[in-house]
Protein backbone atom coordinates (compact mmCIF):
# COMPACT_ATOMS: atom_id res chain seq x y z
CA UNK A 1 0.00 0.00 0.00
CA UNK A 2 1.28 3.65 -0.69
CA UNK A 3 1.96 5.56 2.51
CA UNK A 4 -0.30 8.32 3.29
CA UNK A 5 -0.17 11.79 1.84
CA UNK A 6 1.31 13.48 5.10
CA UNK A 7 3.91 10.40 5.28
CA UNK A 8 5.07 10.88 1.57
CA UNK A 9 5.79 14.67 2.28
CA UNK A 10 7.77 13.31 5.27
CA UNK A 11 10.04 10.82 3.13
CA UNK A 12 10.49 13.47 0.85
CA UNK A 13 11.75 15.77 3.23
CA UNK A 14 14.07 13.24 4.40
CA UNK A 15 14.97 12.58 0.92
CA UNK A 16 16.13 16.21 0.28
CA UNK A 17 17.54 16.09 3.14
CA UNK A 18 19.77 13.31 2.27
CA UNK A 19 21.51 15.41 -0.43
CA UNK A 20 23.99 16.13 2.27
CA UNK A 21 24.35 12.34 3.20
CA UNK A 22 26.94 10.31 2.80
CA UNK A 23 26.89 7.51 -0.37
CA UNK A 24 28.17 4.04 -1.10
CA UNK A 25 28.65 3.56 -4.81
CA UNK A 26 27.20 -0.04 -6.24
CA UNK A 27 27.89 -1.81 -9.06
CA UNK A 28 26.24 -4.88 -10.28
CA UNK A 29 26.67 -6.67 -13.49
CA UNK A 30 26.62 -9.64 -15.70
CA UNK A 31 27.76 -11.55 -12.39
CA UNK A 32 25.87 -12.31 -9.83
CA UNK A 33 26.54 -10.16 -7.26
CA UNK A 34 25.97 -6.20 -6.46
CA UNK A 35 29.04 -4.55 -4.84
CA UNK A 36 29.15 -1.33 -2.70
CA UNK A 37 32.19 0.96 -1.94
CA UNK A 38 32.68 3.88 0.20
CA UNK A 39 33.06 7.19 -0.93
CA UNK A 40 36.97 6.96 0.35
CA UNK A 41 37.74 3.62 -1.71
CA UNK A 42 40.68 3.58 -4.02
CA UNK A 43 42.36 1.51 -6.22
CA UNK A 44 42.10 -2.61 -5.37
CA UNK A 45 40.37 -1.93 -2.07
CA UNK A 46 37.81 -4.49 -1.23
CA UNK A 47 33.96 -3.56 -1.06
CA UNK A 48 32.54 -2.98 2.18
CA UNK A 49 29.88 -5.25 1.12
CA UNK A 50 27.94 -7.44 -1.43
CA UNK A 51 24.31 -8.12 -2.32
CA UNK A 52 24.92 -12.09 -3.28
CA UNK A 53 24.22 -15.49 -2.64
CA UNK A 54 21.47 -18.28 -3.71
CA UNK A 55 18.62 -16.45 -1.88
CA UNK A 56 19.51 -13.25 -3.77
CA UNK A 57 18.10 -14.97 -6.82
CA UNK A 58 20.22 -12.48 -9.68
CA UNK A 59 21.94 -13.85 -12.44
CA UNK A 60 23.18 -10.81 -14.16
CA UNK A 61 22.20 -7.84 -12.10
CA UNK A 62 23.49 -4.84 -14.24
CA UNK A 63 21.14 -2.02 -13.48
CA UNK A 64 20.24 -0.70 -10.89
CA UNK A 65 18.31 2.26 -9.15
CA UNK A 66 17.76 3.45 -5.71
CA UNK A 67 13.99 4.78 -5.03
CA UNK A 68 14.65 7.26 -1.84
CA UNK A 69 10.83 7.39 -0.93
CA UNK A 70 10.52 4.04 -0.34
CA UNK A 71 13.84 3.21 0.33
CA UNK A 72 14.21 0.49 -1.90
CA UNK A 73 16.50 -0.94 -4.82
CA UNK A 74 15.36 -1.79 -7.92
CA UNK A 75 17.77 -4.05 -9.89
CA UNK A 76 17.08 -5.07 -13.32
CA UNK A 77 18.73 -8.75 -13.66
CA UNK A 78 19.23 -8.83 -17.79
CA UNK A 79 19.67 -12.75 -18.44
CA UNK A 80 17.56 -13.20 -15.28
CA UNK A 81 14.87 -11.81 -17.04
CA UNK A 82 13.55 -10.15 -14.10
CA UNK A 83 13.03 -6.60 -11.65
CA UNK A 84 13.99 -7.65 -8.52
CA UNK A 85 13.26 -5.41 -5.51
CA UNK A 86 15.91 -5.01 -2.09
CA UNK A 87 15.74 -3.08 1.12
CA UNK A 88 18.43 -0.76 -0.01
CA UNK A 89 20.15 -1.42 3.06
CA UNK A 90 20.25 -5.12 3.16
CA UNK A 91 23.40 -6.45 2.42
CA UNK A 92 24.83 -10.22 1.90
CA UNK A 93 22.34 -13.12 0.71
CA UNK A 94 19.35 -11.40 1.10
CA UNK A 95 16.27 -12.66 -0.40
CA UNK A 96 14.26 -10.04 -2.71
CA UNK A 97 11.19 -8.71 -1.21
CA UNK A 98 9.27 -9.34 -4.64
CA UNK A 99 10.31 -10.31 -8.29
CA UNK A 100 8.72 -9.06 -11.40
CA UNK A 101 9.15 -11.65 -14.04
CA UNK A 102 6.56 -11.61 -17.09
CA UNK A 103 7.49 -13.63 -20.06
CA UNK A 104 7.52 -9.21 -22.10
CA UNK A 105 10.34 -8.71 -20.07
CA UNK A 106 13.01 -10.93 -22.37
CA UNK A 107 16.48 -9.86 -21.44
CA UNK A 108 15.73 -6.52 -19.54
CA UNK A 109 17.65 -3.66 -19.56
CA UNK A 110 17.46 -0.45 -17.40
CA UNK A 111 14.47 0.57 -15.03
CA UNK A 112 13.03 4.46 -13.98
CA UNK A 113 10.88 4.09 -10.80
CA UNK A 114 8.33 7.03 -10.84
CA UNK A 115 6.67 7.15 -7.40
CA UNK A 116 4.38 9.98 -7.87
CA UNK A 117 2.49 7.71 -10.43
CA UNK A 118 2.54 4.07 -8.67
CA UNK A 119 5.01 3.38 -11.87
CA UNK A 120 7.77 1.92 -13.07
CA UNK A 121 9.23 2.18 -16.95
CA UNK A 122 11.23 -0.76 -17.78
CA UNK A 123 13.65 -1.30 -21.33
CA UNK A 124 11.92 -4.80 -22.17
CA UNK A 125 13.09 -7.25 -25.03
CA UNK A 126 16.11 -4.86 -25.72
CA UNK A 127 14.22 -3.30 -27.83
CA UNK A 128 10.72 -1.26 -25.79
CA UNK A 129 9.84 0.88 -23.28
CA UNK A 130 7.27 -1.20 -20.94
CA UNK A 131 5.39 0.47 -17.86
CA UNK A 132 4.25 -1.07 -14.82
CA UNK A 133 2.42 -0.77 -11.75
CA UNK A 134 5.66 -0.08 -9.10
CA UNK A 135 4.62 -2.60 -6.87
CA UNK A 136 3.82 -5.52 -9.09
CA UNK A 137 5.13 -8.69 -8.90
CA UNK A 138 5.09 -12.15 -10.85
CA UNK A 139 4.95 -13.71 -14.12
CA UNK A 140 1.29 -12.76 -14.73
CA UNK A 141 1.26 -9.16 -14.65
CA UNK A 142 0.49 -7.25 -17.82
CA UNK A 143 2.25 -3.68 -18.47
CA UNK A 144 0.27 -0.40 -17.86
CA UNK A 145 1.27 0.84 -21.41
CA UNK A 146 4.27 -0.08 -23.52
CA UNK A 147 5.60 1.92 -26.29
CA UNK A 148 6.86 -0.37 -29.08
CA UNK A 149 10.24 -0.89 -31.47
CA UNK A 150 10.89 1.57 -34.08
CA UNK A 151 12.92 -0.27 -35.99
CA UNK A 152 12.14 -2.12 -39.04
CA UNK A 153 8.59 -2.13 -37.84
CA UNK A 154 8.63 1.74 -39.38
CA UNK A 155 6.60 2.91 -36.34
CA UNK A 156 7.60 6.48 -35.47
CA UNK A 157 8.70 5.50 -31.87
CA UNK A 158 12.64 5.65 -33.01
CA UNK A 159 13.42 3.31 -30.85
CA UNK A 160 15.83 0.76 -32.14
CA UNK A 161 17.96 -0.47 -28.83
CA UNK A 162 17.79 1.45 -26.48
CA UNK A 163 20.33 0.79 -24.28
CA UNK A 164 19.42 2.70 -20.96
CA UNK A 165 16.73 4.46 -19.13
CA UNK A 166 15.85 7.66 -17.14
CA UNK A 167 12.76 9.14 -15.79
CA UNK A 168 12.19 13.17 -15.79
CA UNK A 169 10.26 14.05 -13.29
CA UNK A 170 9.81 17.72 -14.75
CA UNK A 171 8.42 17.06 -18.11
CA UNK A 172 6.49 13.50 -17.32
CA UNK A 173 9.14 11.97 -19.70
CA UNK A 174 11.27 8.53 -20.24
CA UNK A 175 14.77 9.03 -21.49
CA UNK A 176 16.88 6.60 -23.51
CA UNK A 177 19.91 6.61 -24.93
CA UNK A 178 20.38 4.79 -28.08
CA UNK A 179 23.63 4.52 -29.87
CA UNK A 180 23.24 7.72 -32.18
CA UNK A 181 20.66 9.60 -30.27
CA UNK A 182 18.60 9.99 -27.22
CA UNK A 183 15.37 9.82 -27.73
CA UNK A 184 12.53 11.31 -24.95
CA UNK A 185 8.99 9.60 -24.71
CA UNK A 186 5.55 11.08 -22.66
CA UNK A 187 5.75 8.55 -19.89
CA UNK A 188 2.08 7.90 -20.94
CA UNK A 189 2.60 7.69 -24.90
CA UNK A 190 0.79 4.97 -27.13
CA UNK A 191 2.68 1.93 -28.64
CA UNK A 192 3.41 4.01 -31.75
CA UNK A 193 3.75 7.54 -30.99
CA UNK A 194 6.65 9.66 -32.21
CA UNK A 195 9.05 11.10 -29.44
CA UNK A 196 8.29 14.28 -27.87
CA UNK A 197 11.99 15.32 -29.02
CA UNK A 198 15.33 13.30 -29.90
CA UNK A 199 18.95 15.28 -29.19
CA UNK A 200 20.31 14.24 -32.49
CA UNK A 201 24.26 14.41 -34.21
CA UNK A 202 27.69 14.50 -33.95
CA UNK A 203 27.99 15.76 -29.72
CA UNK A 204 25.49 11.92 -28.93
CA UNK A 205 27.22 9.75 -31.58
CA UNK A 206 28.61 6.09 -30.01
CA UNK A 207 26.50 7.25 -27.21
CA UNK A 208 26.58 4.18 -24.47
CA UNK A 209 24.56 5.64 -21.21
CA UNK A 210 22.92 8.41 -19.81
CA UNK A 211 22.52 9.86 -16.91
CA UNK A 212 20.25 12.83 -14.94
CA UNK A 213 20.88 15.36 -12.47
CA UNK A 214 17.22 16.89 -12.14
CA UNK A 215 18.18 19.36 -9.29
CA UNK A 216 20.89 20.87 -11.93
CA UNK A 217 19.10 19.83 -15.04
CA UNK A 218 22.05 18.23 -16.31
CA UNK A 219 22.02 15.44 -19.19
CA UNK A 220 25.52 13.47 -19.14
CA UNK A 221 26.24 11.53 -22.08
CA UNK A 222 28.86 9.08 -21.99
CA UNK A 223 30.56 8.04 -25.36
CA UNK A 224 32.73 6.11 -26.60
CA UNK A 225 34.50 6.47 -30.48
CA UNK A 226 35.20 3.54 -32.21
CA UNK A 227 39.22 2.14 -32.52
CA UNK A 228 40.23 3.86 -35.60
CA UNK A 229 42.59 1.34 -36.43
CA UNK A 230 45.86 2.56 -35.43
CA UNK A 231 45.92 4.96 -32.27
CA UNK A 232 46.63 3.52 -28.84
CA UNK A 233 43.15 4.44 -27.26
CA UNK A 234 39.46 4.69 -27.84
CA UNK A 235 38.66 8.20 -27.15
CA UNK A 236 35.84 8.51 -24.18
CA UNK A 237 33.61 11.48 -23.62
CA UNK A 238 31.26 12.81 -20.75
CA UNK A 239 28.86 14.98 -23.00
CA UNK A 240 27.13 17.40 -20.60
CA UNK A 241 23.55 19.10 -21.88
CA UNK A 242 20.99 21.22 -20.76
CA UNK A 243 17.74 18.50 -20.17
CA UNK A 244 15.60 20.74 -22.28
CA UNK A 245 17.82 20.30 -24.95
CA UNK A 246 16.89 18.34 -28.50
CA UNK A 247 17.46 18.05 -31.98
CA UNK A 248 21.82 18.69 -33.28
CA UNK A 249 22.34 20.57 -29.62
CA UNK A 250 25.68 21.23 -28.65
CA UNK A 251 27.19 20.16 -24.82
CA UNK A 252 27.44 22.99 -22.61
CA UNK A 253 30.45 21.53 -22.26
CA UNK A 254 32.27 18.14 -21.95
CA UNK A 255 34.59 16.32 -19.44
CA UNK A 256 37.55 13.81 -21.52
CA UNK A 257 41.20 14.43 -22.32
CA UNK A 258 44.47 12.62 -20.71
CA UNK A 259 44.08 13.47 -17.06
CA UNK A 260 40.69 12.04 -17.17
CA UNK A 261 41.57 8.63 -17.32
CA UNK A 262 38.63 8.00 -19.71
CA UNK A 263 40.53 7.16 -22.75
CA UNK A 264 40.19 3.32 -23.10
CA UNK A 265 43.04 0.54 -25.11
CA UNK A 266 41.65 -0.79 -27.90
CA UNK A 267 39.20 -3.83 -26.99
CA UNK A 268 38.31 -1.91 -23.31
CA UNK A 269 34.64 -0.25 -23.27
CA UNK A 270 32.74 1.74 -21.04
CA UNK A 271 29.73 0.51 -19.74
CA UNK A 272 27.54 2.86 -18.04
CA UNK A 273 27.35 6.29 -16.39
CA UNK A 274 25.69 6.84 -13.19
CA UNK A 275 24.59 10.17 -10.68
CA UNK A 276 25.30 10.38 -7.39
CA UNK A 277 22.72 12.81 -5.52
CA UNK A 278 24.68 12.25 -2.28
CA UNK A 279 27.95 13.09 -3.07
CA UNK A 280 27.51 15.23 -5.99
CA UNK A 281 30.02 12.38 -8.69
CA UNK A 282 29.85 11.12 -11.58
CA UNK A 283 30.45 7.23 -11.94
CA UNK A 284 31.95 5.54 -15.15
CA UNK A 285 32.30 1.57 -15.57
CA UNK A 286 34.57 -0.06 -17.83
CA UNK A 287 36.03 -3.06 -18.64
CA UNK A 288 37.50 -5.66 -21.52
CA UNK A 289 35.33 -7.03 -24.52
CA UNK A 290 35.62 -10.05 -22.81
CA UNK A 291 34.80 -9.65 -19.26
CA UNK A 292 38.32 -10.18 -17.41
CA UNK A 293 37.55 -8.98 -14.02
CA UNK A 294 40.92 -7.94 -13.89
CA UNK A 295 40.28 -4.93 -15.85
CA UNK A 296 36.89 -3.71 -14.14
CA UNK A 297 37.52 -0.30 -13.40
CA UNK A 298 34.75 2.40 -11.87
CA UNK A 299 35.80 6.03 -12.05
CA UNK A 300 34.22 9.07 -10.23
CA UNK A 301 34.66 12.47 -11.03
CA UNK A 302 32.91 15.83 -9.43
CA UNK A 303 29.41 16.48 -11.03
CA UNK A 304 30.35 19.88 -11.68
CA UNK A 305 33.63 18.88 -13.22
CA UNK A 306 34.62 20.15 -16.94
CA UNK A 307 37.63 20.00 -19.30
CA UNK A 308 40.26 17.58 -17.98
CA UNK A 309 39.46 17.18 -15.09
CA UNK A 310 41.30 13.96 -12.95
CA UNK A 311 38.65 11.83 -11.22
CA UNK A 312 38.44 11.96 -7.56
CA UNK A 313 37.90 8.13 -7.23
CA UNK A 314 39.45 4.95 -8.78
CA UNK A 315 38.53 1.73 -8.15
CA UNK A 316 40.00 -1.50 -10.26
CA UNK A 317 40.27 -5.61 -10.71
CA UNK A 318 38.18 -8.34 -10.10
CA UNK A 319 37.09 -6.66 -6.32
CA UNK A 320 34.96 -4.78 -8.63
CA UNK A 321 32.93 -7.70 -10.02
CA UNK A 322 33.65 -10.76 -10.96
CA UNK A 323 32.02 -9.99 -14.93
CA UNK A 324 31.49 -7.17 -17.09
CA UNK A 325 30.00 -4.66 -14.86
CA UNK A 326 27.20 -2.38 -15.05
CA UNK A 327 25.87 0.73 -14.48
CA UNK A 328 27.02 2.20 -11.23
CA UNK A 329 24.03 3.99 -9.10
CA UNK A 330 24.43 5.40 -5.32
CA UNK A 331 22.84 4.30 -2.14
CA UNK A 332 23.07 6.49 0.70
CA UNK A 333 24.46 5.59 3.94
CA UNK A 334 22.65 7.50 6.51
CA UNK A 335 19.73 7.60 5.19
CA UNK A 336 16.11 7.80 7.70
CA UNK A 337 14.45 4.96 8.80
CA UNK A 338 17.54 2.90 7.84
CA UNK A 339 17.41 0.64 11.17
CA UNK A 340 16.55 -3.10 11.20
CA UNK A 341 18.93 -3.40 7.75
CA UNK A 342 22.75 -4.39 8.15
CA UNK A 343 24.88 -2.62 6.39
């Protein structure tokens, strides 16, 4: 049941408040297990703790989100083929408290709760946008709305494969980023309507994630060129945009160059961008085409960062995950009604 009116302007409050809190940064991926690090972690240190074990039931646990009203974590499990649902400050083989699993969902990809609606957008079948009610759960639930593949179908949707999600809370739309564009949705649009607006052209091109800062209204594009053949590195960008932006808009301005650390061998990709709220960062995973832990890497660098800016945290190997890795998101640490969890 949704908490009352008076006790959702409470968590709220306490949710604002909490931009001051501290923040452990987690990382799932195509492993099962969800790792957390504090803000003070550097290089091979070991996470303070996991989210794993048989009763956690993930396979491949690569996105996640923290809902601050609730106080809950939302993890999309991609070969899993499932949203499973944490106390956001459980930790170690905790059992999900429910586990949406229809047979839409295929492999899915990112989720956007969006509490003030009893909703939750989900990437389904790599290729869709599905909605659902937040607190459903099992194989027999039907989405709200879903808005379909663009692709070869001709529909007007332009969505192809979309490759992650975001919720705006100030225009009612979904955000996703596909690998040319980003494209934005009404979180209520029909299977085949047309996007409300795209940001289209050279500044989003090899775009691989997205995320949102809605207290700034910041867009940050991650992307990644492709090897050219001969140079040592892949060249990796932070894009940063106004969230009002669309069609060919240029970045405000960008964060990449040497001192970044961004710049990737050839054969090592990023794989997602997260926002931390808490601690005002950035977060960056990477790793090898072929998913040596060794290589896992998460960098973090100020949220207000520009230029070449160094990143303010580094952490590396297989400590990070024992996979490919995921999209980093933040949990904070000090957050209210936080006892009766460990961790």
């Amino acid at each position: 049941m949704r908490p009352s009116l008076a006790a959702a302007c409470l968590l709220s409050t306490f949710a604002l408040a909490a931009s001051a809190a501290r923040a452990e940064m987690a990382i799932g991926g195509y492993a099962p297990q969800i790792a957390f690090f504090g803000a003070n972690a550097q290089g091979a240190d070991a996470p303070l703790a996991l989210i794993a074990g048989a009763d956690t039931q993930t396979v491949e646990p690569a996105f996640g989100v923290y809902e601050p009203h609730e106080q809950l974590i939302y993890v999309s499990d991609f070969n899993g083929r499932a949203l499973r649902v944490y106390p956001a400050f459980a930790r170690g083989n905790v059992a999900p408290l429910r586990v949406l699993n229809p047979p839409q969902f295929g492999q899915t990809r990112a989720s956007a709760p969006v509490y003030a609606h009893d909703e939750i957008g989900i990437i389904v079948s790599n290729c869709c946008i599905a909605t659902y009610p937040l607190h459903a759960s099992g194989s027999d639930t039907f989405a709200i709305r879903t808005i379909n593949w663009g692709g070869l179908s001709g529909s007007a949707t332009d969505l192809n494969n979309p490759l992650s999600l975001r919720y705006l809370p100030d225009t009612d739309e979904y955000l996703v980023s596909e690998y040319d564009r980003l494209v934005f949705h009404a979180r209520t649009a029909a299977p085949y309507d047309a996007p409300t607006r795209r940001i289209t052209g050279a500044a989003v091109a090899n775009c691989v994630s997205v995320a949102h800062d809605p207290a700034a209204h910041r867009l940050f594009v991650l992307c990644q060129a492709p090897w050219d053949g001969s140079s040592a590195v892949t060249h990796v960008r932070i894009g940063v945009f106004a969230d009002d932006a669309s069609g060919e808009a240029a970045p405000l301005y960008t964060i990449e160059g040497d001192a970044t650390g961004l710049d990737l061998p050839p054969g090592f990709y990023v794989n997602g961008i997260g926002h931390d709220p808490y601690l005002h960062r950035l977060m960056v995973a990477s790793g090898t085409g072929s998913g040596d832990p060794a290589h896992n890497r998460v960098v973090a660098f100020a949220d207000d960062a520009s230029g070449n800016a160094a990143p303010v945290q580094e952490v590396s190997g297989a400590n990070v995950g024992p996979g490919s890795l995921g999209t980093p998101f933040a949990v904070p640490t000090d957050a209210i009604f936080a006892n009766g969890f460990d961790g």
